[in-house]
C-alpha atoms as a PDB file:
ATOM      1  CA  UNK A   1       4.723 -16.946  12.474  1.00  0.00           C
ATOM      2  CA  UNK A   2       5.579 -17.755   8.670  1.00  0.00           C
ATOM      3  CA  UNK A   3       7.633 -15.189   6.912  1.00  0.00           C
ATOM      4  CA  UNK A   4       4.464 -14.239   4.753  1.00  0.00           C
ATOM      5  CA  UNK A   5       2.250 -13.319   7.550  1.00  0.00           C
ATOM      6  CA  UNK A   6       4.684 -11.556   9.390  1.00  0.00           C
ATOM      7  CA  UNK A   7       5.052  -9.526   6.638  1.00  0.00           C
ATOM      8  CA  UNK A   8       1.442  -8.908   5.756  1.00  0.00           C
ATOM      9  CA  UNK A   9       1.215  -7.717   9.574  1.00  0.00           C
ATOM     10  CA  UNK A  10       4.049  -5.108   9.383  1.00  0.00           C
ATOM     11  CA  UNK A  11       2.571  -3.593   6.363  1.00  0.00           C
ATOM     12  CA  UNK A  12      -1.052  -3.544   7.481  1.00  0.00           C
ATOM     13  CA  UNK A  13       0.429  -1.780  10.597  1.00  0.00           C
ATOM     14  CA  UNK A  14       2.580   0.330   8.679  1.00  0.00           C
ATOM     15  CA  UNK A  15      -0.927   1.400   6.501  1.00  0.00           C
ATOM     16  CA  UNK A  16      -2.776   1.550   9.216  1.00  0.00           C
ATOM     17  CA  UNK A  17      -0.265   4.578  10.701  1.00  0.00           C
ATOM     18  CA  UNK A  18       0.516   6.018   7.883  1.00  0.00           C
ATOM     19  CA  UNK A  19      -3.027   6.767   6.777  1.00  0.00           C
ATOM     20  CA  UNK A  20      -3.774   7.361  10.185  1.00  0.00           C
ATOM     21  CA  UNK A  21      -1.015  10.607   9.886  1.00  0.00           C
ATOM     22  CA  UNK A  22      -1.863  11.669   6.013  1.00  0.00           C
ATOM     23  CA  UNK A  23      -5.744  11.844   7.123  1.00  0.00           C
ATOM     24  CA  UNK A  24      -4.316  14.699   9.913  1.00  0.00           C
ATOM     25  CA  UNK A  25      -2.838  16.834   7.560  1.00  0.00           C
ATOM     26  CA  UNK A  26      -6.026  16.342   5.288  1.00  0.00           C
ATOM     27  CA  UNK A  27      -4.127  14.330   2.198  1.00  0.00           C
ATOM     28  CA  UNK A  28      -5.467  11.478   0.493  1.00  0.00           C
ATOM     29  CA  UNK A  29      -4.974   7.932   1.996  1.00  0.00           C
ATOM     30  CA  UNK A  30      -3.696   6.597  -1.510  1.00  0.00           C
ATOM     31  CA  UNK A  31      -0.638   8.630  -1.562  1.00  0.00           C
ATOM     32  CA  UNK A  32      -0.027   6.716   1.856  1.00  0.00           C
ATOM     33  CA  UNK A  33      -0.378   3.646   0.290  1.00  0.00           C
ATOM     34  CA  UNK A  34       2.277   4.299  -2.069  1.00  0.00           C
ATOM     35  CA  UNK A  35       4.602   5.893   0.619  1.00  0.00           C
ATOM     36  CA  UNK A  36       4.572   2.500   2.795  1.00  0.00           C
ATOM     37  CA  UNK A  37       5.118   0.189  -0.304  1.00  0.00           C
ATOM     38  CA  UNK A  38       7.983   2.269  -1.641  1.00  0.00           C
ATOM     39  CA  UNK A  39       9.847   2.632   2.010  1.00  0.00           C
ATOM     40  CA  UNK A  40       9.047  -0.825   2.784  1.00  0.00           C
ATOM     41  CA  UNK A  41       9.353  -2.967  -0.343  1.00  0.00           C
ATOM     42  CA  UNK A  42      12.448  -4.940  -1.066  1.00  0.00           C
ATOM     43  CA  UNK A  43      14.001  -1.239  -3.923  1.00  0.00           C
ATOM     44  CA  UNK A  44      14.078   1.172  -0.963  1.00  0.00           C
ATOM     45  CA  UNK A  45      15.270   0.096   2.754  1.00  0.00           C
ATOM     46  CA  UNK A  46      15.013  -3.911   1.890  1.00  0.00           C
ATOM     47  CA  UNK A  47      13.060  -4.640   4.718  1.00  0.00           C
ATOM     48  CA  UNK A  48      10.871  -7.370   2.684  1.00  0.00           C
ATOM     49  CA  UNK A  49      12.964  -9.792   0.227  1.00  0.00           C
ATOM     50  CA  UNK A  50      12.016  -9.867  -2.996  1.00  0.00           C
ATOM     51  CA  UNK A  51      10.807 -13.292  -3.478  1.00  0.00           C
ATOM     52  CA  UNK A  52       7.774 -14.929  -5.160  1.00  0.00           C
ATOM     53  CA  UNK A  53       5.314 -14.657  -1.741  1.00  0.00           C
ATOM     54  CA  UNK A  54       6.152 -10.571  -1.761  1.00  0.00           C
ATOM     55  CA  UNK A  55       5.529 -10.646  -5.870  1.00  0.00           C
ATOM     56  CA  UNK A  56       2.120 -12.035  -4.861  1.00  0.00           C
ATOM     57  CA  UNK A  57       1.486  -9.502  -1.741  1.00  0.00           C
ATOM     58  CA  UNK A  58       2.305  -6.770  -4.527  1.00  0.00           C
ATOM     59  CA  UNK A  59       0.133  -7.722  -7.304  1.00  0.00           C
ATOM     60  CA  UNK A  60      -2.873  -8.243  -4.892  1.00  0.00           C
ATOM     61  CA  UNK A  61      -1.955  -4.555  -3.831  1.00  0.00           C
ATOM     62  CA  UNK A  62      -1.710  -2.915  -6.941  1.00  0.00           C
ATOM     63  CA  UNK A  63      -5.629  -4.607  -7.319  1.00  0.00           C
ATOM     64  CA  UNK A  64      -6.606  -2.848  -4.581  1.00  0.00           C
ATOM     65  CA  UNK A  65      -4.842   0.532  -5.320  1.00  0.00           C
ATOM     66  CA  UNK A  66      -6.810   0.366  -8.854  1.00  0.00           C
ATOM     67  CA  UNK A  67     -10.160  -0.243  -7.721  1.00  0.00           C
ATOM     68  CA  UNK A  68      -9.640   2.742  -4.604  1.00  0.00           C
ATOM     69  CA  UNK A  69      -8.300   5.086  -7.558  1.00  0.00           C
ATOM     70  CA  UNK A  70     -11.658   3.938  -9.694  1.00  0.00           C
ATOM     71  CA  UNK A  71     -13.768   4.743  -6.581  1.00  0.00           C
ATOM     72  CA  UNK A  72     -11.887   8.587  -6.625  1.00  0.00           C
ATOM     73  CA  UNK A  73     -13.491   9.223 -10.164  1.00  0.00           C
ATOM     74  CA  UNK A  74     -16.808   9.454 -11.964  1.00  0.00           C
ATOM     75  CA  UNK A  75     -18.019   9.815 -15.047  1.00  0.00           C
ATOM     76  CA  UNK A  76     -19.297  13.044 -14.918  1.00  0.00           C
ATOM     77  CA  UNK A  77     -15.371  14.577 -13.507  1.00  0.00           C
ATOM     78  CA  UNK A  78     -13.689  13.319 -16.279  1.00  0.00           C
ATOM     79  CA  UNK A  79     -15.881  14.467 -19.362  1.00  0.00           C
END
């Protein structure tokens, strides 16, 4: 398994629990999003280098974590 996909794998699985515990104490899965990439990104405990195939994995992530954030609000909260 290419270094890539293995780590694609450990942080879908890593999501996939962590959302899996916020959603039993009732908080919202985007805060769990942020937990896993923070713990498990190359700043924190290092277990993902921080090379140009992780840059990638992160800026496809941050995509994602804008358009669930955009899905949170309307119109009609914020005026």
């Amino acid at each position: 398994m290419s270094s890539a996909l293995f780590s694609i794998v450990v942080l879908l699985l890593a999501v996939a629990v962590t959302v899996m515990a916020f959603r039993q104490f009732r908080l919202p899965p985007t805060l769990a999003y942020l937990l896993v990439g923070m713990t498990i990104g190359p700043f924190a405990f290092g277990w993902m280098s921080n090379n140009e195939s992780t840059q990638g994995l992160a800026e496809f992530g941050i995509v994602f974590l804008m358009f669930s954030i955009g899905l949170e609000f309307s119109l009609a909260q914020l005026s």
